[in-house]
Protein backbone atom coordinates (compact mmCIF):
# COMPACT_ATOMS: atom_id res chain seq x y z
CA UNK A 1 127.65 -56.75 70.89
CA UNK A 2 127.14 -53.52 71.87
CA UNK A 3 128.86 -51.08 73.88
CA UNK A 4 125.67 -50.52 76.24
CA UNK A 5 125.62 -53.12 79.27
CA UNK A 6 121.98 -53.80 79.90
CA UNK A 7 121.76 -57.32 81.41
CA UNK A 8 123.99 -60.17 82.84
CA UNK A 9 125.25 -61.94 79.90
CA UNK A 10 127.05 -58.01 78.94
CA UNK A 11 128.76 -57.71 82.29
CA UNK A 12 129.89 -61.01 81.25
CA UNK A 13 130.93 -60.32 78.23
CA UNK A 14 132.83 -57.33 79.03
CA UNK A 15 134.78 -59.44 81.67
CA UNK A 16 135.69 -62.97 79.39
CA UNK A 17 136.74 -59.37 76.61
CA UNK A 18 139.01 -58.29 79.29
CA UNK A 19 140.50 -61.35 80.43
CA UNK A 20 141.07 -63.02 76.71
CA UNK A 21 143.41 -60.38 76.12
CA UNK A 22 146.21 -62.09 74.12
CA UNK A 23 144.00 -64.44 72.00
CA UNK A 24 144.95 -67.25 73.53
CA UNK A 25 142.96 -70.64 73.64
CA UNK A 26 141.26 -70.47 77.71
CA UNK A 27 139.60 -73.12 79.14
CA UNK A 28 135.95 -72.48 80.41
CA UNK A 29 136.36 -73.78 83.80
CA UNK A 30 139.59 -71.44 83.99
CA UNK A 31 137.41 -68.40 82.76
CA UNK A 32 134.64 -69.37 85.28
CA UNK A 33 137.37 -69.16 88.35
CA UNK A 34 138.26 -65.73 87.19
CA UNK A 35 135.04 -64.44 87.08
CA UNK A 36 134.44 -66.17 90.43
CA UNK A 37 137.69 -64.53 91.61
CA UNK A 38 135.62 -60.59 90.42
CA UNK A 39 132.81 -61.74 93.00
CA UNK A 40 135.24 -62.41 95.88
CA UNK A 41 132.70 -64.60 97.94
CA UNK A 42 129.52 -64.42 95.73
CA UNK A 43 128.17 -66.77 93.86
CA UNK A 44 127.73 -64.29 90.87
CA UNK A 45 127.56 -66.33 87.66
CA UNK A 46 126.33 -69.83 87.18
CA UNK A 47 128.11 -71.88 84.04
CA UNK A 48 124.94 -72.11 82.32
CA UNK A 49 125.02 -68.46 82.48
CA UNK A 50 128.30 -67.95 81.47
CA UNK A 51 127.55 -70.29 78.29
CA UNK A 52 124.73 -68.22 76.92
CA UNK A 53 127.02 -65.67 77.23
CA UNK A 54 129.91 -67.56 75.02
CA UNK A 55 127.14 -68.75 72.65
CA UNK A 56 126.20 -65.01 72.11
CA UNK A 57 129.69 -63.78 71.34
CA UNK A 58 130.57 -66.72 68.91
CA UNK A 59 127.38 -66.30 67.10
CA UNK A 60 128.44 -62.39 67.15
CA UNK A 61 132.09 -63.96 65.72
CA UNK A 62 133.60 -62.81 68.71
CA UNK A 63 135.02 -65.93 69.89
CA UNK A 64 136.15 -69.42 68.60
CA UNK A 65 135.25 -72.57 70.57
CA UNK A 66 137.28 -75.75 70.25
CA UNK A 67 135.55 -78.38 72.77
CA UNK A 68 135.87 -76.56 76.31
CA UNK A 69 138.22 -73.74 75.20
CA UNK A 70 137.52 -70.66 73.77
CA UNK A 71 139.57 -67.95 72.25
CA UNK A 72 138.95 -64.65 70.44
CA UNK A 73 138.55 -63.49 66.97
CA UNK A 74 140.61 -60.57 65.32
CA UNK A 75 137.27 -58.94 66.19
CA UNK A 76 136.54 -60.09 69.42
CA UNK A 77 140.49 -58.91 70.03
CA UNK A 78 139.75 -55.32 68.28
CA UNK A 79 136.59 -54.77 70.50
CA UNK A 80 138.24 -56.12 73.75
CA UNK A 81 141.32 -53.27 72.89
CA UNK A 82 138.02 -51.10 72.95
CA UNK A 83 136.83 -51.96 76.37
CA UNK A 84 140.50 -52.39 77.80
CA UNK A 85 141.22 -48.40 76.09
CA UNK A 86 137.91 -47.53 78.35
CA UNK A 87 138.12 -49.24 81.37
CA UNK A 88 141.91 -50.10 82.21
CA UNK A 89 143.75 -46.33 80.37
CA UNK A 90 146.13 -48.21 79.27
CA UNK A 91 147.46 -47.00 76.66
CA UNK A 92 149.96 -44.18 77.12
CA UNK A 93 148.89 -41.34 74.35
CA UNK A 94 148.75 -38.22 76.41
CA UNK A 95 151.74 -39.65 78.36
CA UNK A 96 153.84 -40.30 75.20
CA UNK A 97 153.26 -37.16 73.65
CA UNK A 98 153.85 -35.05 76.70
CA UNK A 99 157.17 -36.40 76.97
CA UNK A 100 158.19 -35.16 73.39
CA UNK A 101 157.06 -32.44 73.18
CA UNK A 102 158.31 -30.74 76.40
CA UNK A 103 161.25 -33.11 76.44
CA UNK A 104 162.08 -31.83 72.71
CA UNK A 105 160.94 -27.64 73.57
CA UNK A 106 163.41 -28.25 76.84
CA UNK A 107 166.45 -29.52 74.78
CA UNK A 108 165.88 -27.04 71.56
CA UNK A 109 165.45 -24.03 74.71
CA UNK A 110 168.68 -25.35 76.20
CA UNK A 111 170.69 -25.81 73.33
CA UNK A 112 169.60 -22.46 71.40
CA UNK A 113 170.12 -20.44 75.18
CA UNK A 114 173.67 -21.80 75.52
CA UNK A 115 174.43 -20.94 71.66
CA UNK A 116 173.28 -17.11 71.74
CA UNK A 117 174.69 -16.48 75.50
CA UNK A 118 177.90 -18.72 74.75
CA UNK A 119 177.92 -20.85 77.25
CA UNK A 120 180.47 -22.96 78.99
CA UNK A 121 179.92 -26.96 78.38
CA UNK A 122 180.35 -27.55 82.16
CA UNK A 123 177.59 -24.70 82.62
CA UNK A 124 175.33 -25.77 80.07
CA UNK A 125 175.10 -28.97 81.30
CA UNK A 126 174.83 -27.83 84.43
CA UNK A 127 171.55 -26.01 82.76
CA UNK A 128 170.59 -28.90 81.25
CA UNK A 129 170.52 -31.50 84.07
CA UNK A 130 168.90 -28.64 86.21
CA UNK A 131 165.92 -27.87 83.22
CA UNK A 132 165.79 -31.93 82.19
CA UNK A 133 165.22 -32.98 85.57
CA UNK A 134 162.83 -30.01 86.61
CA UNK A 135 160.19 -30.88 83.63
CA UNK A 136 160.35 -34.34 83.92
CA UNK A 137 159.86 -34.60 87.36
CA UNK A 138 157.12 -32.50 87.39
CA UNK A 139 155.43 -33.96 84.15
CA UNK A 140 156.07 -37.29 86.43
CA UNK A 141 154.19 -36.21 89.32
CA UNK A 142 151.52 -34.21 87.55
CA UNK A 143 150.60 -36.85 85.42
CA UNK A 144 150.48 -39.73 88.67
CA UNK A 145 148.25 -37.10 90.32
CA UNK A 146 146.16 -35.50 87.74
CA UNK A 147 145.67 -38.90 85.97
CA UNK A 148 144.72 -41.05 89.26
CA UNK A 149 142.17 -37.82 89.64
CA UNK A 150 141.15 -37.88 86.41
CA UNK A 151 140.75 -41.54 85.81
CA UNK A 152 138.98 -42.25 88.97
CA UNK A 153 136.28 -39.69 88.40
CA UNK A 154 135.79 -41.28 84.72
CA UNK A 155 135.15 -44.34 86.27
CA UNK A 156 133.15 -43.48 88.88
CA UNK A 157 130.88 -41.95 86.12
CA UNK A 158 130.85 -45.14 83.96
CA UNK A 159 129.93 -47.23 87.03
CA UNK A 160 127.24 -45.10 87.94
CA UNK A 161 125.91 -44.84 84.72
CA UNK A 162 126.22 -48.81 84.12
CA UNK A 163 124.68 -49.69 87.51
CA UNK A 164 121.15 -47.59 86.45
CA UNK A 165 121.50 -48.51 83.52
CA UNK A 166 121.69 -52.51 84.65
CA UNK A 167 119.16 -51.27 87.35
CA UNK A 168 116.11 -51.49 84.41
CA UNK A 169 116.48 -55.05 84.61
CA UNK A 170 113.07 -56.72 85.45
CA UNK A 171 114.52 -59.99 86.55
CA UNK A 172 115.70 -59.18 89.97
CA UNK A 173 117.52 -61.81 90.61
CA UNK A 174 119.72 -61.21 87.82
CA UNK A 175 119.86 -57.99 88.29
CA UNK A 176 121.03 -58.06 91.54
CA UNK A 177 124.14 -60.40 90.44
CA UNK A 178 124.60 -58.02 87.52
CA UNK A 179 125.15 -54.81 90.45
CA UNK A 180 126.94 -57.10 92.53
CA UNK A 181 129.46 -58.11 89.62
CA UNK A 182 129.91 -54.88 87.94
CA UNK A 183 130.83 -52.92 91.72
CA UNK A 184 133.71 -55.97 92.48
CA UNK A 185 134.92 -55.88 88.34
CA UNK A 186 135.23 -51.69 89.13
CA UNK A 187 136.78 -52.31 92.35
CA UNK A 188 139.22 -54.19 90.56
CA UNK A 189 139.77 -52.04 87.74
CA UNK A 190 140.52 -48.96 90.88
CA UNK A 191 143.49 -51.13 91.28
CA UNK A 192 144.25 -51.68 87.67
CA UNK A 193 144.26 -47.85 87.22
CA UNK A 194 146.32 -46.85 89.56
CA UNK A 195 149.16 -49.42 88.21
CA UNK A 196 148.42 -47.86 84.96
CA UNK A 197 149.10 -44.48 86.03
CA UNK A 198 152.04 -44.98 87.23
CA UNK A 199 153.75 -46.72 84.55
CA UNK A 200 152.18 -43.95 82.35
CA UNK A 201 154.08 -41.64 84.58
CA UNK A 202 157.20 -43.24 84.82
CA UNK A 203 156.86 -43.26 80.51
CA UNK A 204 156.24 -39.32 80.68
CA UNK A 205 159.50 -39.08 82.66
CA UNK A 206 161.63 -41.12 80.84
CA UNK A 207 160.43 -39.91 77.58
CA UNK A 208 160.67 -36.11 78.53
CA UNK A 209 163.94 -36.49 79.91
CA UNK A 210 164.94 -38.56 77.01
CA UNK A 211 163.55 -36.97 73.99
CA UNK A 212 165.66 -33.27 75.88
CA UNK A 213 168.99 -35.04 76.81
CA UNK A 214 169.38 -36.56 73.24
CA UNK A 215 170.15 -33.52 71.63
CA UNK A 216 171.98 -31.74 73.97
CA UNK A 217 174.16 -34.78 74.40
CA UNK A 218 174.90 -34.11 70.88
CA UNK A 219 175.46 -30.95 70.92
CA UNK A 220 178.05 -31.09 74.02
CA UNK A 221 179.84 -33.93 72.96
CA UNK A 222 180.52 -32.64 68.96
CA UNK A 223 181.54 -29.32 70.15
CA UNK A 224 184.86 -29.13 68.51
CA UNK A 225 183.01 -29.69 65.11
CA UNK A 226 181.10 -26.36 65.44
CA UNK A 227 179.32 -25.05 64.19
CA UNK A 228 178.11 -28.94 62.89
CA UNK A 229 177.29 -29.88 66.27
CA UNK A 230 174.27 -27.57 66.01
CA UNK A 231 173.23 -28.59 62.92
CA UNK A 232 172.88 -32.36 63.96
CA UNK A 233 171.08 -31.16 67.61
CA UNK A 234 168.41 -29.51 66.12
CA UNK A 235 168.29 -32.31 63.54
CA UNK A 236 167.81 -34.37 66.23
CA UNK A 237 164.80 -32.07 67.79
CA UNK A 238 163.41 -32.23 64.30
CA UNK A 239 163.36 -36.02 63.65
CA UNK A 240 161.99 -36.84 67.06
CA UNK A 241 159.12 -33.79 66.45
CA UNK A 242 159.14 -34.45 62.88
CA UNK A 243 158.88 -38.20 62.69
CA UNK A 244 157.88 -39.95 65.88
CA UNK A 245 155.80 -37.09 67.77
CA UNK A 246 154.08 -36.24 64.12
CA UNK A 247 153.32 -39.79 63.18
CA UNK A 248 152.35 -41.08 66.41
CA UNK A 249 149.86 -38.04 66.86
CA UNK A 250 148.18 -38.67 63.64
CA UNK A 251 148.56 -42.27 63.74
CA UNK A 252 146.42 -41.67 67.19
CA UNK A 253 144.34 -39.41 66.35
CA UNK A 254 143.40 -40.64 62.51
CA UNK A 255 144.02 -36.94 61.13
CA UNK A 256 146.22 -36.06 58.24
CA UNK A 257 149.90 -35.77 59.13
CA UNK A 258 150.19 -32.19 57.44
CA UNK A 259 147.43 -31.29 59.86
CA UNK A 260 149.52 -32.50 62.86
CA UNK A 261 152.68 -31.50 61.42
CA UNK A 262 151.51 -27.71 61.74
CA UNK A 263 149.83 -28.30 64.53
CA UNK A 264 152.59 -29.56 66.74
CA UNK A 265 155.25 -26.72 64.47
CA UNK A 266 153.08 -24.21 65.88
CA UNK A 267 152.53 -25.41 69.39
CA UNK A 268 156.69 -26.01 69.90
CA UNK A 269 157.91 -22.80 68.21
CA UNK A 270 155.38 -20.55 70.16
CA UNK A 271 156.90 -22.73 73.26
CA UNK A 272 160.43 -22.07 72.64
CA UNK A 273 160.15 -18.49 71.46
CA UNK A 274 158.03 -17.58 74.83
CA UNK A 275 160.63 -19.81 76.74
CA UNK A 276 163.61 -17.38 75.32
CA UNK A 277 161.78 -14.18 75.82
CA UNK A 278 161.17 -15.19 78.92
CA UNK A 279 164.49 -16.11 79.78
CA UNK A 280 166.14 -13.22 78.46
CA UNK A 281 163.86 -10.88 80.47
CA UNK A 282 164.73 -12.94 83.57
């Protein structure tokens, strides 16, 4: 199967891909219902249409069939991730990594400031909760905005170019159910997005606010074993950067970890050093 949708049976294989998410056994009846459910009202797909449609993805070893259930493969699961990573954005990269990396440049800033100015505990924690919940509130709110914005116009461009691309179908008849399915499956996936967003948002939060409060907590609360204290904060900084933020990047992105491990070195010592000029200036 490909990834272009020219025709009915690949609307309707794009929608059993989305719905047979787990790998589960599904009855066909239960499939057709769901589908239905996408039309709201219209009589969209027939079951003889929706069979030539399971037919094509098991001979594509996309799908099992035992009697009137159907389940899919490890491939049929990979591509359905595929379509799901397109269509729903719901997987959290951007969000994830957001969250480390200011969450970890916010703790190393706060932690390094109250170390060269000498700073009270009850004042830098003070700083802290004041810098914590600044950047993680706005990396909340910025990422529900920008990435309802964002999202929506992506999938306004993928409908439009699915519906002209479906529109080259001779058989009007089934072209006209393919337009009508495809515009209630994206009306759906409007609402899908929007839940996605906002637990991607609620993840940058927690993980900025997380990934900065872990250190400094470690800091403040071994202060009487200074200058140790320090040692195991930026330790801290350095295994969440080092580790998790380096590994997930390249993990992500399929580059080599040295590459990333530079990359993100670079990007976060740049960031703090400009965040300490900046605040001694101020």
């Amino acid at each position: 199967m490909s990834f272009e949708i020219q025709d009915l049976p690949d609307v309707i294989r794009v929608i059993i891909l989305l719905n047979l998410r787990k790998g589960t056994y599904i009855k066909k009846t239960v499939l057709k219902k769901r589908i239905d459910k996408v039309c709201v009202g219209y009589t969209c797909v027939e079951m003889n249409e929706l069979n030539e449609a399971i037919n094509e993805m098991a001979s594509e070893g996309l799908i099992t069939e035992n009697k009137d259930r159907i389940k899919l493969t490890p491939k049929g699961l990979r591509l359905g991730k595929e379509w799901q990573s397109l269509l729903l954005k719901k997987e959290p990269i951007m969000e994830i990594v957001a969250g480390l990396v200011d969450g970890s440049i916010t703790g190393l800033v706060v932690i390094l400031s109250a170390v060269i100015a000498n700073l009270s505990a009850s004042v830098t924690i003070f700083a802290a909760l004041l810098t914590l919940s600044a950047v993680a509130i706005t990396n909340f709110s910025s990422f529900l905005l920008g990435g309802i914005t964002e999202d929506m116009a992506d999938i306004m461009t993928l409908q439009t170019l699915i519906s002209y691309s479906l529109s080259d179908n001779p058989d009007k008849k089934e072209r006209n159910k393919s337009l009508i399915l495809i515009k209630k499956l994206f009306v759906i996936l409007d609402r899908e997005i929007h839940r996605s967003n906002i637990y991607a948002s609620i993840i940058v939060g927690i993980t900025t606010f997380a990934a900065g409060s872990i250190p400094i907590v470690a800091y403040l609360t071994l202060d009487e074993f200074y200058p140790f204290n320090i040692i195991l904060s930026l330790g801290i900084v350095a295994i969440v950067v080092g580790i998790f933020l380096v590994r997930y990047r390249s993990k992500k992105s399929r580059v080599n970890w040295k590459i990333t491990l530079i990359e993100t070195l670079t990007i976060i010592i740049i960031a703090t050093v400009a965040s300490l000029i900046l605040g001694v200036i101020a």
